[in-house]
Protein backbone atom coordinates (compact mmCIF):
# COMPACT_ATOMS: atom_id res chain seq x y z
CA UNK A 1 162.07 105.78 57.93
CA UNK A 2 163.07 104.72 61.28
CA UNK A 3 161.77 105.44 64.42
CA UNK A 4 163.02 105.18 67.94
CA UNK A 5 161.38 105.44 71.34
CA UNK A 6 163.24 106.00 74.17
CA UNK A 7 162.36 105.47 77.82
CA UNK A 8 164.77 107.74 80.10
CA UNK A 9 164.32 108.01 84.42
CA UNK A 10 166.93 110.33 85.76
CA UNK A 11 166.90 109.79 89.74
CA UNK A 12 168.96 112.15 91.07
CA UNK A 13 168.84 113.22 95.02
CA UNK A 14 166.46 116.30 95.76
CA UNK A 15 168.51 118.84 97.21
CA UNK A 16 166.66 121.23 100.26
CA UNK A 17 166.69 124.21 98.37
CA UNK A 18 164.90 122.93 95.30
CA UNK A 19 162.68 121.23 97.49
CA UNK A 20 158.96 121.64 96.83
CA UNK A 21 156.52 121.91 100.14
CA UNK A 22 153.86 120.14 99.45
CA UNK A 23 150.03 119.07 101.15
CA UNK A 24 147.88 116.48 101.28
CA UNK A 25 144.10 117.27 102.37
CA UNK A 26 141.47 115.73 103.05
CA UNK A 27 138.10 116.05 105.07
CA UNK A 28 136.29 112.82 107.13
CA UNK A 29 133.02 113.41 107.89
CA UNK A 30 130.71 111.41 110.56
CA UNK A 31 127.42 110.57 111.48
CA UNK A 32 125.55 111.19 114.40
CA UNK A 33 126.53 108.68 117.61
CA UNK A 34 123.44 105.49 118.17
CA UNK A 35 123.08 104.40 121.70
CA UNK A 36 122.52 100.92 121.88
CA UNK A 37 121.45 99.78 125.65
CA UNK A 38 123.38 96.49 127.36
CA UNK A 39 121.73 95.96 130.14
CA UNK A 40 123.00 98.87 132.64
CA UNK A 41 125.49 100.25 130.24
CA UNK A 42 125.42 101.82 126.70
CA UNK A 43 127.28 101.83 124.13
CA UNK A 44 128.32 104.54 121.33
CA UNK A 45 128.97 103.45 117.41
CA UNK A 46 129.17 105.74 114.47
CA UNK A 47 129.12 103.79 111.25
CA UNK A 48 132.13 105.67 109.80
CA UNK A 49 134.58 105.25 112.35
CA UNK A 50 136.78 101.20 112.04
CA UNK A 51 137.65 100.31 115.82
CA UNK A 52 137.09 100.99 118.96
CA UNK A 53 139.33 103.13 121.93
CA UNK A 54 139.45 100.31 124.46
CA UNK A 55 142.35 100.67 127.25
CA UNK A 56 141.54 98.84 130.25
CA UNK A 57 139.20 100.81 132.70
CA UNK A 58 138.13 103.28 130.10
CA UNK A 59 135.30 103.96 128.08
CA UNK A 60 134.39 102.24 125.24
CA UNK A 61 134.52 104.70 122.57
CA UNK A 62 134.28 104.21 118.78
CA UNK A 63 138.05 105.65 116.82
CA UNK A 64 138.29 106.85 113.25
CA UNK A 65 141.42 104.85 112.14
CA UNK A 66 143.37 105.73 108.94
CA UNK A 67 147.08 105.37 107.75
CA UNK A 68 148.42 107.48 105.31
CA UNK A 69 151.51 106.40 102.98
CA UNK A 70 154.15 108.30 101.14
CA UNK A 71 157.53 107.28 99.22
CA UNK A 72 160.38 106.39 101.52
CA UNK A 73 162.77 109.55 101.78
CA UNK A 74 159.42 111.78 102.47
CA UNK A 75 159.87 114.87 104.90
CA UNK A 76 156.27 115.16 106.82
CA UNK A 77 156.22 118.81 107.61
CA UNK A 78 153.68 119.13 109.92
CA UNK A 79 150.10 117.37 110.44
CA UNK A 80 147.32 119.93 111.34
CA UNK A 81 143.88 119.21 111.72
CA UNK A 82 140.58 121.60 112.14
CA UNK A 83 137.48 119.99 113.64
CA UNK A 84 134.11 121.10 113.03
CA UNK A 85 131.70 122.67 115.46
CA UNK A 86 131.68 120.76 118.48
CA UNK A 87 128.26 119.68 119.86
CA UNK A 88 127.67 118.69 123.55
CA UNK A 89 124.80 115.82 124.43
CA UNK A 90 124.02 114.57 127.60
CA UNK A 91 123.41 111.00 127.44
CA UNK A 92 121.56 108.52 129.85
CA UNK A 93 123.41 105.67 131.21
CA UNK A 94 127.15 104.77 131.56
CA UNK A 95 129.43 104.18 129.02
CA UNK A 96 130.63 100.23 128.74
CA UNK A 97 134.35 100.31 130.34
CA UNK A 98 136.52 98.03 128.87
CA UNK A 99 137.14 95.05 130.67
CA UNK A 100 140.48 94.74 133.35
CA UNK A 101 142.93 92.34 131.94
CA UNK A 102 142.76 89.52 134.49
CA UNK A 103 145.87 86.65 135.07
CA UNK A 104 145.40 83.03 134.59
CA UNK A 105 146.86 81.09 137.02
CA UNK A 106 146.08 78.13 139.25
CA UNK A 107 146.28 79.36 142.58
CA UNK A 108 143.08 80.38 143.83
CA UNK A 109 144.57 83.02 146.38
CA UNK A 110 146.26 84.81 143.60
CA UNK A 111 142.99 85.41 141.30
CA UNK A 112 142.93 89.02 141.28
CA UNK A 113 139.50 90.82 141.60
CA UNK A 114 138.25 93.52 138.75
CA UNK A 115 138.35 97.26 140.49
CA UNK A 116 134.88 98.50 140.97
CA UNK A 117 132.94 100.20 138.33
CA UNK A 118 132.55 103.06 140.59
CA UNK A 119 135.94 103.60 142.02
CA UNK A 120 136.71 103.92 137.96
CA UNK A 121 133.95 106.45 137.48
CA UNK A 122 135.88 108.35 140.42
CA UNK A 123 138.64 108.29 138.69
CA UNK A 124 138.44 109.69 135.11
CA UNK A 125 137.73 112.90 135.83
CA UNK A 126 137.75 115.53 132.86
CA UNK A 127 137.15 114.42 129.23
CA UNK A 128 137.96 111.38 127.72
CA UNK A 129 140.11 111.38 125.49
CA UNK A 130 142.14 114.21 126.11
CA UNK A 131 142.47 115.09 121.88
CA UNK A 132 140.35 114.78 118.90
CA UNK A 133 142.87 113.08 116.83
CA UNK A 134 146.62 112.17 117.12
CA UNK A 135 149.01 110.40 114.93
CA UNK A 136 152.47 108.78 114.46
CA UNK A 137 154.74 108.84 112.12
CA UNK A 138 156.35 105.38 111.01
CA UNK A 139 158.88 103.89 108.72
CA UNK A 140 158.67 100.49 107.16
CA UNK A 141 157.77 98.15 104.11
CA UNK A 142 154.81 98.22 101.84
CA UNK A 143 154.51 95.39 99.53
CA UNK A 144 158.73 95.22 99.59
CA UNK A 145 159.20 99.00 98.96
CA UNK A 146 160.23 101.40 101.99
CA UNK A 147 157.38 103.87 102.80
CA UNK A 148 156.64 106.38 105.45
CA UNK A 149 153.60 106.04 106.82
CA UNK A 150 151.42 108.22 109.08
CA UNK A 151 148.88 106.98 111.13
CA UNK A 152 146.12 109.25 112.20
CA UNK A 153 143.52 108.20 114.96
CA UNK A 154 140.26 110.23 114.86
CA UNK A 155 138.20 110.08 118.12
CA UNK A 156 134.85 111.96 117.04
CA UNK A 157 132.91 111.36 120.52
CA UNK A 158 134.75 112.27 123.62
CA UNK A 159 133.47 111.46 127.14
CA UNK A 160 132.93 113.77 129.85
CA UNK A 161 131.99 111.44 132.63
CA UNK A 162 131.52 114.00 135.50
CA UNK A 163 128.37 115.67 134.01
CA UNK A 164 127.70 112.66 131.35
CA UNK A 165 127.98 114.28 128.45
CA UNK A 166 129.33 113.31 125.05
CA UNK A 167 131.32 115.83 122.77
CA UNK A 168 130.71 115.10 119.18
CA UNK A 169 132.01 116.19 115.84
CA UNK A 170 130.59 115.74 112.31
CA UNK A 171 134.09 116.27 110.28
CA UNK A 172 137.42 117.07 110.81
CA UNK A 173 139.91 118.54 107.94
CA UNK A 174 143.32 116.82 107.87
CA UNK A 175 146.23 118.46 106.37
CA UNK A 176 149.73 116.96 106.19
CA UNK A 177 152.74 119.03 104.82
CA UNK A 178 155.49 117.29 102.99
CA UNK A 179 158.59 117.60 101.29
């Protein structure tokens, strides 16, 4: 008696119409914010979220970071998200801004001074940042094979500096469609 195994992998191109939509889910759920004092300023952490939302003159504000990888030739659909219910918290204290990038140079005339703290609280009116969450969508190599990748950016406290209040979420859903 003899016996044979074969191995076969047909790749053949998918064609739009027998295209299958597809989704990827998933929920990210977050602690509640600690305050931890510096002096005059305070600062916000959440032990779920990976770095922290620092652009020059704005608040310090801890980011939900996460990227998201599919094979290369990957259609992304559409990337919804649904956040839970909001809560509002007014806080004591201001925010830590990050820092103003400052030049090096030599000349002692041309040393330029950091704004004032409170010409920047004048100036970021509203919330901060304007979205819960946004993304990108990327192309580019993972361990030598072409991937799309998304890149989603979760921001789970917001700022609203006028009244000094945080906005805070405890999850948000995260759907991507694909093809």
């Amino acid at each position: 008696m003899i016996i044979s195994v074969f191995n076969v992998v047909v790749a053949a191109p998918i064609s739009r119409e027998n295209s299958k939509n597809l989704a990827f889910k998933e929920t990210i759920s977050f602690s509640k914010p600690t305050i931890d004092t510096n002096g005059e300023y305070i600062s916000l952490n959440i032990k779920e979220t990976n770095i922290l939302l620092d652009y020059p003159g704005q608040p310090k504000l801890p980011v939900f970071s996460k990227t998201y990888k599919f094979p290369f030739g990957t259609k992304i659909k559409d990337v919804d998200c649904i956040i839970s219910q909001v809560t509002e918290e007014e806080i004591t204290g201001t925010i830590e801004l990050a820092p103003e990038p400052q030049p090096l140079t030599t000349f002692q005339n041309t040393i330029a001074s950091s704004r004032d703290i409170d010409e920047l609280k004048h100036q970021n009116k509203g919330i901060y940042p304007e979205k819960w969450f946004n993304y990108e969508i990327k192309c580019g190599l993972d361990k030598g094979k072409r991937t799309i990748f998304v890149i989603f950016h979760v921001f789970p406290i917001r700022y609203k500096q006028s009244e000094n209040k945080i906005l805070e979420i405890n999850s948000i859903d995260i759907k991507i469609d694909y093809v």
